[in-house]
N, C-alpha and C. Protein backbone atom coordinates (compact mmCIF):
# COMPACT_ATOMS: atom_id res chain seq x y z
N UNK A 1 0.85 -1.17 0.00
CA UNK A 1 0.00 0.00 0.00
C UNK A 1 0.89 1.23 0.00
N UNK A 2 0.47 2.27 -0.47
CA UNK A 2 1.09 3.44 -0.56
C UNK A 2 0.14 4.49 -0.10
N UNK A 3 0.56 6.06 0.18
CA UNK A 3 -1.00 6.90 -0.45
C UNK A 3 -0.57 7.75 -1.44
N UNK A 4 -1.21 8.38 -1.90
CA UNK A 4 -1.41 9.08 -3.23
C UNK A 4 -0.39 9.81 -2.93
N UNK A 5 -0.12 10.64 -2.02
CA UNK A 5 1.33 11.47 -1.93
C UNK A 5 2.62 10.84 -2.56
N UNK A 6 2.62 9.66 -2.72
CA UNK A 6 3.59 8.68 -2.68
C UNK A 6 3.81 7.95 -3.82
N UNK A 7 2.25 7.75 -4.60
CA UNK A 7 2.36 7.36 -5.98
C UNK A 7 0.85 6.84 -6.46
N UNK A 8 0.47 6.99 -7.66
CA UNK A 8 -0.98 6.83 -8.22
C UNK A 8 -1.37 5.47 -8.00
N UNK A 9 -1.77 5.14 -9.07
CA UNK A 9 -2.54 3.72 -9.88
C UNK A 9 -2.50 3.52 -10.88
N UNK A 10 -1.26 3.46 -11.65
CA UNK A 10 -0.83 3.19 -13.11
C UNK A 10 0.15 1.81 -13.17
N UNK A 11 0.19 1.79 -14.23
CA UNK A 11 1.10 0.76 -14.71
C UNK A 11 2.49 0.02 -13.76
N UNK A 12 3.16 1.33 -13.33
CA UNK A 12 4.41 1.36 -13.03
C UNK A 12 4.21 0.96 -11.42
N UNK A 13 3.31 1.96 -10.89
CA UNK A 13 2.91 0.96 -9.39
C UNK A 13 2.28 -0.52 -9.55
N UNK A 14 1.87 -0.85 -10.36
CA UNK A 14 0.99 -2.17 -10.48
C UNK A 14 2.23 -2.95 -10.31
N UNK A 15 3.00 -2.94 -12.04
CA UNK A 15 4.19 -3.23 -12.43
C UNK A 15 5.17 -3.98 -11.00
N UNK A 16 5.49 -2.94 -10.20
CA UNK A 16 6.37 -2.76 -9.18
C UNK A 16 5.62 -4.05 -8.28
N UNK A 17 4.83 -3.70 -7.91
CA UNK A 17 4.00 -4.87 -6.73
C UNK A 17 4.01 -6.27 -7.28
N UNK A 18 3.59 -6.47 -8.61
CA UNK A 18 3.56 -7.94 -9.05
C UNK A 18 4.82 -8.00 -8.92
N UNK A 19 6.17 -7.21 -9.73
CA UNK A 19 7.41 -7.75 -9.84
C UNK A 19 8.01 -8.11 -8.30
N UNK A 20 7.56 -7.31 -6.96
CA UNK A 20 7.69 -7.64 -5.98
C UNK A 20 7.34 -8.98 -5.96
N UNK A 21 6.21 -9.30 -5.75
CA UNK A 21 5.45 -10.73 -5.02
C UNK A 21 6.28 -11.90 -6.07
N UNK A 22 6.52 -11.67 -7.29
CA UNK A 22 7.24 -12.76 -8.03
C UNK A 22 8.54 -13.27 -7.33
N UNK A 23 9.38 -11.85 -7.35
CA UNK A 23 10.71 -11.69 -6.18
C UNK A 23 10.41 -13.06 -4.81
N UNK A 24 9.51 -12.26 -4.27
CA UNK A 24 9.04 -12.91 -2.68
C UNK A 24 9.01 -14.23 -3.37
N UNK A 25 7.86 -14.86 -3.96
CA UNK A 25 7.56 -16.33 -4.21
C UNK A 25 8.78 -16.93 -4.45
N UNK A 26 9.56 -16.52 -5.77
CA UNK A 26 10.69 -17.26 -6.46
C UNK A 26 11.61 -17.58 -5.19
N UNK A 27 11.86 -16.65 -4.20
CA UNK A 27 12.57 -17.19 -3.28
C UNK A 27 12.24 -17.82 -2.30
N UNK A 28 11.12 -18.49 -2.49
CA UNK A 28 10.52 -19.78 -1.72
C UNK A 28 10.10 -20.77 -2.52
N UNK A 29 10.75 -21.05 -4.14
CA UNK A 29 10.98 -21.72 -5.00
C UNK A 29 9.85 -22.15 -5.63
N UNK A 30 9.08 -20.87 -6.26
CA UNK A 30 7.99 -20.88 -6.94
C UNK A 30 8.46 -20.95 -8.57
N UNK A 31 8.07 -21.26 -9.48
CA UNK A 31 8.25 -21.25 -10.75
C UNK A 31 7.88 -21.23 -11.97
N UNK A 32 6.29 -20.97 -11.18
CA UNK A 32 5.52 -20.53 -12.07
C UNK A 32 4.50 -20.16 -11.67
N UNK A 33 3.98 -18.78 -12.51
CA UNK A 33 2.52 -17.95 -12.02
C UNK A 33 1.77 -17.83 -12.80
N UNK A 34 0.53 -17.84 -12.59
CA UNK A 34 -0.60 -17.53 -13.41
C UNK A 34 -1.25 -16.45 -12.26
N UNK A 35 -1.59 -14.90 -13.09
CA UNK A 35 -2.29 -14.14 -12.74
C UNK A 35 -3.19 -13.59 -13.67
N UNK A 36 -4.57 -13.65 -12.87
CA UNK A 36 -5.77 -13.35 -13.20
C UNK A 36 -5.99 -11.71 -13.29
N UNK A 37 -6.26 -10.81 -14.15
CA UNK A 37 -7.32 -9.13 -13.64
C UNK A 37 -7.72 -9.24 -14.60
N UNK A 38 -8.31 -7.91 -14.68
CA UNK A 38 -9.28 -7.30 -15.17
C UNK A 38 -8.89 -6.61 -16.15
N UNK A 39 -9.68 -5.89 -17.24
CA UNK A 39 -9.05 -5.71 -18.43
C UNK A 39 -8.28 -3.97 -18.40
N UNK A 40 -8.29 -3.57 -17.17
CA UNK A 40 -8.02 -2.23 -17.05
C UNK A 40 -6.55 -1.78 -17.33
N UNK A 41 -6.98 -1.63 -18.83
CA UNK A 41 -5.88 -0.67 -19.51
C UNK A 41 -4.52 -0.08 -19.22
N UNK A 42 -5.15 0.87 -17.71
CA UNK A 42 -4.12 1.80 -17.64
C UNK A 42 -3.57 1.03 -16.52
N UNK A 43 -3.68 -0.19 -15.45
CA UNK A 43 -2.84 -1.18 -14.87
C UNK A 43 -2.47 -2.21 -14.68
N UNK A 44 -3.54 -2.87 -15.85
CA UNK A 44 -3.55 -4.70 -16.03
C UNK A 44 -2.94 -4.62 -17.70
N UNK A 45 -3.39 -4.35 -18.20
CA UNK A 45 -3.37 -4.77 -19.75
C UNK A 45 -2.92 -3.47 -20.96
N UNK A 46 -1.53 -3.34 -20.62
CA UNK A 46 -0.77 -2.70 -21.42
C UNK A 46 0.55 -3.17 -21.86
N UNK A 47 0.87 -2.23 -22.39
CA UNK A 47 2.66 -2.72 -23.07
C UNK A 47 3.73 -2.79 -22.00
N UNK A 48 3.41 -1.60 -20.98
CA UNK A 48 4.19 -2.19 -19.83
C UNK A 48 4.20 -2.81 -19.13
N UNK A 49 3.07 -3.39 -18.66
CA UNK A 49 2.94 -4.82 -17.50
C UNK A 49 3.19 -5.97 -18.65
N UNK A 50 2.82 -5.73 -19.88
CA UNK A 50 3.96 -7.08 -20.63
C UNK A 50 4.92 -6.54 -20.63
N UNK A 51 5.61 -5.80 -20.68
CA UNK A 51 7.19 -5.37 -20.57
C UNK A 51 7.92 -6.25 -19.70
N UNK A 52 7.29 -5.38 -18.19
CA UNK A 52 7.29 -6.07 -16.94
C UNK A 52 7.35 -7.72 -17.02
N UNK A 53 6.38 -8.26 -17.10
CA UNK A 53 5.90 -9.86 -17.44
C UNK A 53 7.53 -10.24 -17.85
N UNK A 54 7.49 -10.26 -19.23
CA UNK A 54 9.11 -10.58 -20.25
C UNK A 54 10.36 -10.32 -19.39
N UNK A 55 10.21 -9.41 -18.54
CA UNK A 55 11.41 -8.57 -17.64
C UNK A 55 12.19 -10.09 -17.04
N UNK A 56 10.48 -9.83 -15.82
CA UNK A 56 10.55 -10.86 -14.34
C UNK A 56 10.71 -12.55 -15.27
N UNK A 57 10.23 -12.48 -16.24
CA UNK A 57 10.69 -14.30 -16.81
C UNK A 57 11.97 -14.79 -17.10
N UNK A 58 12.89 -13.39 -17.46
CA UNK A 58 13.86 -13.38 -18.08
C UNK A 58 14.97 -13.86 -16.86
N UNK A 59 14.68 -12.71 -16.02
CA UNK A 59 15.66 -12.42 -14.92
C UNK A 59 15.75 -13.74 -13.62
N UNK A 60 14.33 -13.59 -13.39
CA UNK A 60 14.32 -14.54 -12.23
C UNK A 60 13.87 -15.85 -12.95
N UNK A 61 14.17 -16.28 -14.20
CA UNK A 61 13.50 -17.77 -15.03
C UNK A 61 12.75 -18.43 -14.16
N UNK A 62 11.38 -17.96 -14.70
CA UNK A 62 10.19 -18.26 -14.15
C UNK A 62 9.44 -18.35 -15.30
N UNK A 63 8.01 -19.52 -15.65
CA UNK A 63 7.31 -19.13 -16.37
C UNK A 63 5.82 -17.90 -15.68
N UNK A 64 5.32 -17.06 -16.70
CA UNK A 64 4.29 -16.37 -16.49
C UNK A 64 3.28 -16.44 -17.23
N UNK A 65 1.92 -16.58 -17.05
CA UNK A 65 0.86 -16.63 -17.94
C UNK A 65 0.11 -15.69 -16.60
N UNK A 66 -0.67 -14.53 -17.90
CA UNK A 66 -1.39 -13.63 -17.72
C UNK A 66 -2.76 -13.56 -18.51
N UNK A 67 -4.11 -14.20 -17.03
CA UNK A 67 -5.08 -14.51 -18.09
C UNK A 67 -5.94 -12.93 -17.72
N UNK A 68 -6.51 -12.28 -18.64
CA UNK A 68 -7.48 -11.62 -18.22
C UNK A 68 -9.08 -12.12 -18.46
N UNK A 69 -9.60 -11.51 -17.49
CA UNK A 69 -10.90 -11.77 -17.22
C UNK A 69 -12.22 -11.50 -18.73
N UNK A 70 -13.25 -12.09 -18.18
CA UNK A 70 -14.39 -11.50 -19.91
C UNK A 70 -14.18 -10.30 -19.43
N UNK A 71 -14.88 -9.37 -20.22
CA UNK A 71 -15.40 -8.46 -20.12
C UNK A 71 -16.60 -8.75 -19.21
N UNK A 72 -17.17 -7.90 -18.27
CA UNK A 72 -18.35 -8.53 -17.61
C UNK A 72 -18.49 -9.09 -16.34
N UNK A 73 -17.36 -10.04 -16.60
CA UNK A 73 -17.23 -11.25 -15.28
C UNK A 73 -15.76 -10.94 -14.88
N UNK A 74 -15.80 -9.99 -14.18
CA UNK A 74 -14.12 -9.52 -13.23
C UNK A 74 -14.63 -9.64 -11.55
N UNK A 75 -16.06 -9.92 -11.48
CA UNK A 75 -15.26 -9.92 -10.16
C UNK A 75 -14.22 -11.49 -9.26
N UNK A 76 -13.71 -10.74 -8.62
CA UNK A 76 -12.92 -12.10 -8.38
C UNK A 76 -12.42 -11.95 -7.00
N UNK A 77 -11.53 -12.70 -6.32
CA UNK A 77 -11.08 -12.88 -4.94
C UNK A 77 -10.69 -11.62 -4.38
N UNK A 78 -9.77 -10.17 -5.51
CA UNK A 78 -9.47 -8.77 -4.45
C UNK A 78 -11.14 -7.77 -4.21
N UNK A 79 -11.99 -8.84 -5.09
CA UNK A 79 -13.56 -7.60 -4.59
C UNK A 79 -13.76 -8.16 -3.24
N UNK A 80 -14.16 -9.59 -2.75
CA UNK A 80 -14.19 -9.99 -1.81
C UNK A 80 -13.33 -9.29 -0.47
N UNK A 81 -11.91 -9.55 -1.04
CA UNK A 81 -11.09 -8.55 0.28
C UNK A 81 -11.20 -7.22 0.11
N UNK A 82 -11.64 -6.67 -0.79
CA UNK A 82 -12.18 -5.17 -0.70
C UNK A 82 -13.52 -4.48 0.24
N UNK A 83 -13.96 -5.79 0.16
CA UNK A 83 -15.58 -6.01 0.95
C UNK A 83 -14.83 -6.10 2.26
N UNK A 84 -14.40 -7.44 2.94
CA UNK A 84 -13.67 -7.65 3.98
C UNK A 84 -12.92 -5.72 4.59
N UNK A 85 -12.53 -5.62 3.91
CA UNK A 85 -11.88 -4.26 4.38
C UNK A 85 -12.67 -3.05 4.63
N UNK A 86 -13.47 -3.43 3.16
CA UNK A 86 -14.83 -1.99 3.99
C UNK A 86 -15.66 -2.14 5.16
N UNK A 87 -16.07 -3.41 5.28
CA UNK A 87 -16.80 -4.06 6.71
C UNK A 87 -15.97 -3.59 7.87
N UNK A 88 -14.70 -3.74 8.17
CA UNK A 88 -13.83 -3.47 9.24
C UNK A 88 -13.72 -2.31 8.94
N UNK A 89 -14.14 -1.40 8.47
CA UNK A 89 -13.77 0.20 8.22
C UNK A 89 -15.37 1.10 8.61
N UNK A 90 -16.08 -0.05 8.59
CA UNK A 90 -17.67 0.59 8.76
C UNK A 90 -17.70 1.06 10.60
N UNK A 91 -18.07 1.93 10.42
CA UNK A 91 -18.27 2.98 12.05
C UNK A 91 -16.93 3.66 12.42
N UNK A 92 -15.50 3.58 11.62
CA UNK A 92 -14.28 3.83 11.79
C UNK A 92 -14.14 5.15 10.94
N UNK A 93 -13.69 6.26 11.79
CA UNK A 93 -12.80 7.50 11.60
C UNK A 93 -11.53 7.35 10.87
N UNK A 94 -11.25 7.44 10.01
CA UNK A 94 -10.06 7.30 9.43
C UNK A 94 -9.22 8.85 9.64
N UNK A 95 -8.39 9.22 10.05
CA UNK A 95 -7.37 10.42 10.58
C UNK A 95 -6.23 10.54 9.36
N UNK A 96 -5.51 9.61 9.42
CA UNK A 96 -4.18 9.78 8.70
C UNK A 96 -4.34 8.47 8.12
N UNK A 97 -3.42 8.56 6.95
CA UNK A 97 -3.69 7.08 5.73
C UNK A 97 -2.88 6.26 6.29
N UNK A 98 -1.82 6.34 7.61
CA UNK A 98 -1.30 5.13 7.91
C UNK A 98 -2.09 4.02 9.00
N UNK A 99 -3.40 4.91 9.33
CA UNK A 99 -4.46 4.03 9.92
C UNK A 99 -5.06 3.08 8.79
N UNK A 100 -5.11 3.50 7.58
CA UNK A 100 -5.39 2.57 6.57
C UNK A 100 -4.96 1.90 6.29
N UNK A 101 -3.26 1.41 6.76
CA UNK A 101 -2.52 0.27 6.26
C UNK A 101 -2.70 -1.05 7.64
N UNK A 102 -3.10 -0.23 9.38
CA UNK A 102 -3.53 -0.74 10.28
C UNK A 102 -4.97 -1.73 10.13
N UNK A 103 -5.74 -0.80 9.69
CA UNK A 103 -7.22 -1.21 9.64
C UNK A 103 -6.95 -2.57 8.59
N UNK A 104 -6.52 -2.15 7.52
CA UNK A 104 -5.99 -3.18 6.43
C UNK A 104 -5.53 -4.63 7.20
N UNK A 105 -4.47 -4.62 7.90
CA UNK A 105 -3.85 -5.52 8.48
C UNK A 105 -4.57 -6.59 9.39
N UNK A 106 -5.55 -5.94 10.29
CA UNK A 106 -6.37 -6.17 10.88
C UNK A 106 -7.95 -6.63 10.83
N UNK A 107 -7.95 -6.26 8.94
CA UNK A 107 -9.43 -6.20 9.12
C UNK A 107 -10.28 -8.11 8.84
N UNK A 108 -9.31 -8.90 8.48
CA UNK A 108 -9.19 -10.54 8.12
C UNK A 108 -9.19 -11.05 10.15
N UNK A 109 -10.22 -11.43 10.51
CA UNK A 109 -10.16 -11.72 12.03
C UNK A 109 -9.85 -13.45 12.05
N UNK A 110 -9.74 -14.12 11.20
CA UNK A 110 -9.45 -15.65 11.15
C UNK A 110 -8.09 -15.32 10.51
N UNK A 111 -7.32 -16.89 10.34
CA UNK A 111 -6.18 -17.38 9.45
C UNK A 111 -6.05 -16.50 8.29
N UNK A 112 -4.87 -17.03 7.35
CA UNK A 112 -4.06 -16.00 7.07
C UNK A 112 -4.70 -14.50 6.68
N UNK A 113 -3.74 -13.71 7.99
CA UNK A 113 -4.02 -12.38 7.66
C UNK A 113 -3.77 -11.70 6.77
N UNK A 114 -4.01 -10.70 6.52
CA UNK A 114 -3.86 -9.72 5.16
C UNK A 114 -2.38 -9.21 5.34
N UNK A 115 -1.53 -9.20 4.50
CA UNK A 115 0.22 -8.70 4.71
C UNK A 115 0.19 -7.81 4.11
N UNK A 116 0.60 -6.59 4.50
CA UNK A 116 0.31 -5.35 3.74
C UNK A 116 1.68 -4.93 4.11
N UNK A 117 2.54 -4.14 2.71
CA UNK A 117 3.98 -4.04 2.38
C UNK A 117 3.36 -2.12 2.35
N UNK A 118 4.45 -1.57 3.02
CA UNK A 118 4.35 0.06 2.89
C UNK A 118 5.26 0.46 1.68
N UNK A 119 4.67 0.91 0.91
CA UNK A 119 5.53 1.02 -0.45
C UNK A 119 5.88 2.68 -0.64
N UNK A 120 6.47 3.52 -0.83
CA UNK A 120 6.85 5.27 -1.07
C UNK A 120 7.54 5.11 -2.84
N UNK A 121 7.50 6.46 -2.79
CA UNK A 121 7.81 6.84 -4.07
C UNK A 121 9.61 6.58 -5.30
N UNK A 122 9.75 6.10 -3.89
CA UNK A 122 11.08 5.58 -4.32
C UNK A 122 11.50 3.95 -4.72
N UNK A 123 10.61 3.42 -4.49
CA UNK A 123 10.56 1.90 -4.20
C UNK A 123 9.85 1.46 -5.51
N UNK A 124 9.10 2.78 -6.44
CA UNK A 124 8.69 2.20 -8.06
C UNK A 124 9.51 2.13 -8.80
N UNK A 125 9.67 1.33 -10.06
CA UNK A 125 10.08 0.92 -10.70
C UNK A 125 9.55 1.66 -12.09
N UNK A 126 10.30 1.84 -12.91
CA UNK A 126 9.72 2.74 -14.54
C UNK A 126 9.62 1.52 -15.27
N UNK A 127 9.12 0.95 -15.56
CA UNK A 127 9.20 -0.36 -17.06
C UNK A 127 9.11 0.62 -18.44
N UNK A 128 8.58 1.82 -18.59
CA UNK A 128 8.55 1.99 -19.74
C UNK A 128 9.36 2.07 -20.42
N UNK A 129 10.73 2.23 -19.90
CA UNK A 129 11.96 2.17 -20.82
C UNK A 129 12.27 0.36 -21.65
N UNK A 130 11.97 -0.32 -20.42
CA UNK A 130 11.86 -1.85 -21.35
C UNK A 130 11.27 -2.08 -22.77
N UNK A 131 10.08 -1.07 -22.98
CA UNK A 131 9.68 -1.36 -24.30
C UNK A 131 10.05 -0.45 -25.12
N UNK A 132 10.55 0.59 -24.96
CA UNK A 132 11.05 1.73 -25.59
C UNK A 132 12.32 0.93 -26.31
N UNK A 133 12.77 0.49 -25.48
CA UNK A 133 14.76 0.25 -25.89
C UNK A 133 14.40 -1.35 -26.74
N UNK A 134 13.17 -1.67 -27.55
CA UNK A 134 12.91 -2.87 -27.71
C UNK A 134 12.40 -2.14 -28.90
N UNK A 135 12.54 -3.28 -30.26
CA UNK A 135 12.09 -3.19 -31.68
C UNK A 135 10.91 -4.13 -31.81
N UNK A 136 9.80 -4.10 -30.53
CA UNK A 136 8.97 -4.98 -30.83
C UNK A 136 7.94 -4.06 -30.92
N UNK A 137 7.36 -4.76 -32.29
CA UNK A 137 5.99 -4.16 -32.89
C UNK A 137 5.10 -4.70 -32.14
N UNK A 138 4.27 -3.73 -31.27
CA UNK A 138 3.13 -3.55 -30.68
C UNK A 138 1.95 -3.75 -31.32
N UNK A 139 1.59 -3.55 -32.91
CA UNK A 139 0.34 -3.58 -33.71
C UNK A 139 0.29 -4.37 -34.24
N UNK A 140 1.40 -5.02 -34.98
CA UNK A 140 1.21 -6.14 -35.81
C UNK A 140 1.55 -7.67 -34.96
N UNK A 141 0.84 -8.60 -35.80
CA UNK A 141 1.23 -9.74 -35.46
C UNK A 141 1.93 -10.11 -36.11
N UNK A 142 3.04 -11.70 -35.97
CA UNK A 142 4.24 -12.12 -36.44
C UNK A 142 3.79 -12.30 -37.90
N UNK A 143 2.02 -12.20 -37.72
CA UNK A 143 1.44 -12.57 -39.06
C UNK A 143 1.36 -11.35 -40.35
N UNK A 144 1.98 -10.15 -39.24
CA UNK A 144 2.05 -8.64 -39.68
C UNK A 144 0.00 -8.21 -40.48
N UNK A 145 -0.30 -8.78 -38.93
CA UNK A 145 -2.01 -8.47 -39.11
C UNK A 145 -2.05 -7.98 -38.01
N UNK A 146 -2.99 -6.56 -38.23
CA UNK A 146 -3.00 -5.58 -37.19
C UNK A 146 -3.32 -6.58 -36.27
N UNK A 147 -3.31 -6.45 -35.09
CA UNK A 147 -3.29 -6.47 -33.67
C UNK A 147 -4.95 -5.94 -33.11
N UNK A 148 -5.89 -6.23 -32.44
CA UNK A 148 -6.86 -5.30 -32.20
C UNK A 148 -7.11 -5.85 -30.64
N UNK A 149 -5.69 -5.12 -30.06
CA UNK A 149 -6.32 -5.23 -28.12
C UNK A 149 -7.24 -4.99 -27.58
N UNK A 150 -8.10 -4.12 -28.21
CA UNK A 150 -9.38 -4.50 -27.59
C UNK A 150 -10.78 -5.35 -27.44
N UNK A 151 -9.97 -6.09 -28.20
CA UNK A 151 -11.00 -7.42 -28.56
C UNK A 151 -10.55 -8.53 -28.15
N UNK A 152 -9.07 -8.62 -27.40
CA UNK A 152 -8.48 -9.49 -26.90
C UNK A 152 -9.29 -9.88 -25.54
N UNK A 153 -9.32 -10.66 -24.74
CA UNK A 153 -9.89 -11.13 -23.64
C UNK A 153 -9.13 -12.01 -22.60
């Protein structure tokens, strides 16, 4: 978690957190991931979280498959803990946003609790240079037939 002082909801924070948790797993000898979202553009499904993706496979040799959701049917296991978190937040004053990383921590009252990492503005990562410094065509396919991402699923 971060707060907005610290950094948005784009690509590059998304980016940063998955490439984290890959980090974490691989060194408890994970080797392969499949992650599920939603089709949102500007932090699931762009050129830089595949950037990212190609990065973390390369470096830490891991396989990755990235499924996204229909259109339609996204909700999935973080709406649930989003629910979980608003419930423990219902009748609660919130003061300063580091009560939000508390309440967070706290708000799962059974087995495994919620682990919440304090992330600042220094701790993101840029991927956009990965695809920049790369001669890979974004529009075409190998079939050199446009590409139409938004019909992808």
């Amino acid at each position: 978690m971060w707060t907005e002082t610290e950094g948005n909801r784009g690509s590059n924070e998304i980016g940063t957190c998955l490439l984290k948790f890959i980090e974490l797993l691989k060194d408890r000898g994970v080797e392969e991931f499949i992650f599920y979202s939603d089709n949102c553009g500007g932090q699931n499904r762009n050129i830089y979280i595949y950037s990212m993706w190609e990065y973390a496979a390369s470096i830490y040799k891991v396989t990755i498959i990235h499924r996204l959701f229909e259109k339609g049917h996204t909700q999935n296991e973080g709406d649930s803990m989003h629910a979980t978190i608003e419930c423990a937040k219902k009748g609660k004053i919130i003061y300063v946003p580091s009560q939000w990383m508390t309440l967070v921590r706290c708000a799962k009252l059974k087995k495994n609790l919620y682990v919440v990492y304090e992330l600042s503005n220094e701790d993101f990562l840029n991927f956009k240079p990965l695809f920049k410094n790369k001669r890979l065509n974004w529009k075409l396919s190998t079939k050199k037939e446009i590409i139409k991402w938004n019909n992808i699923i």
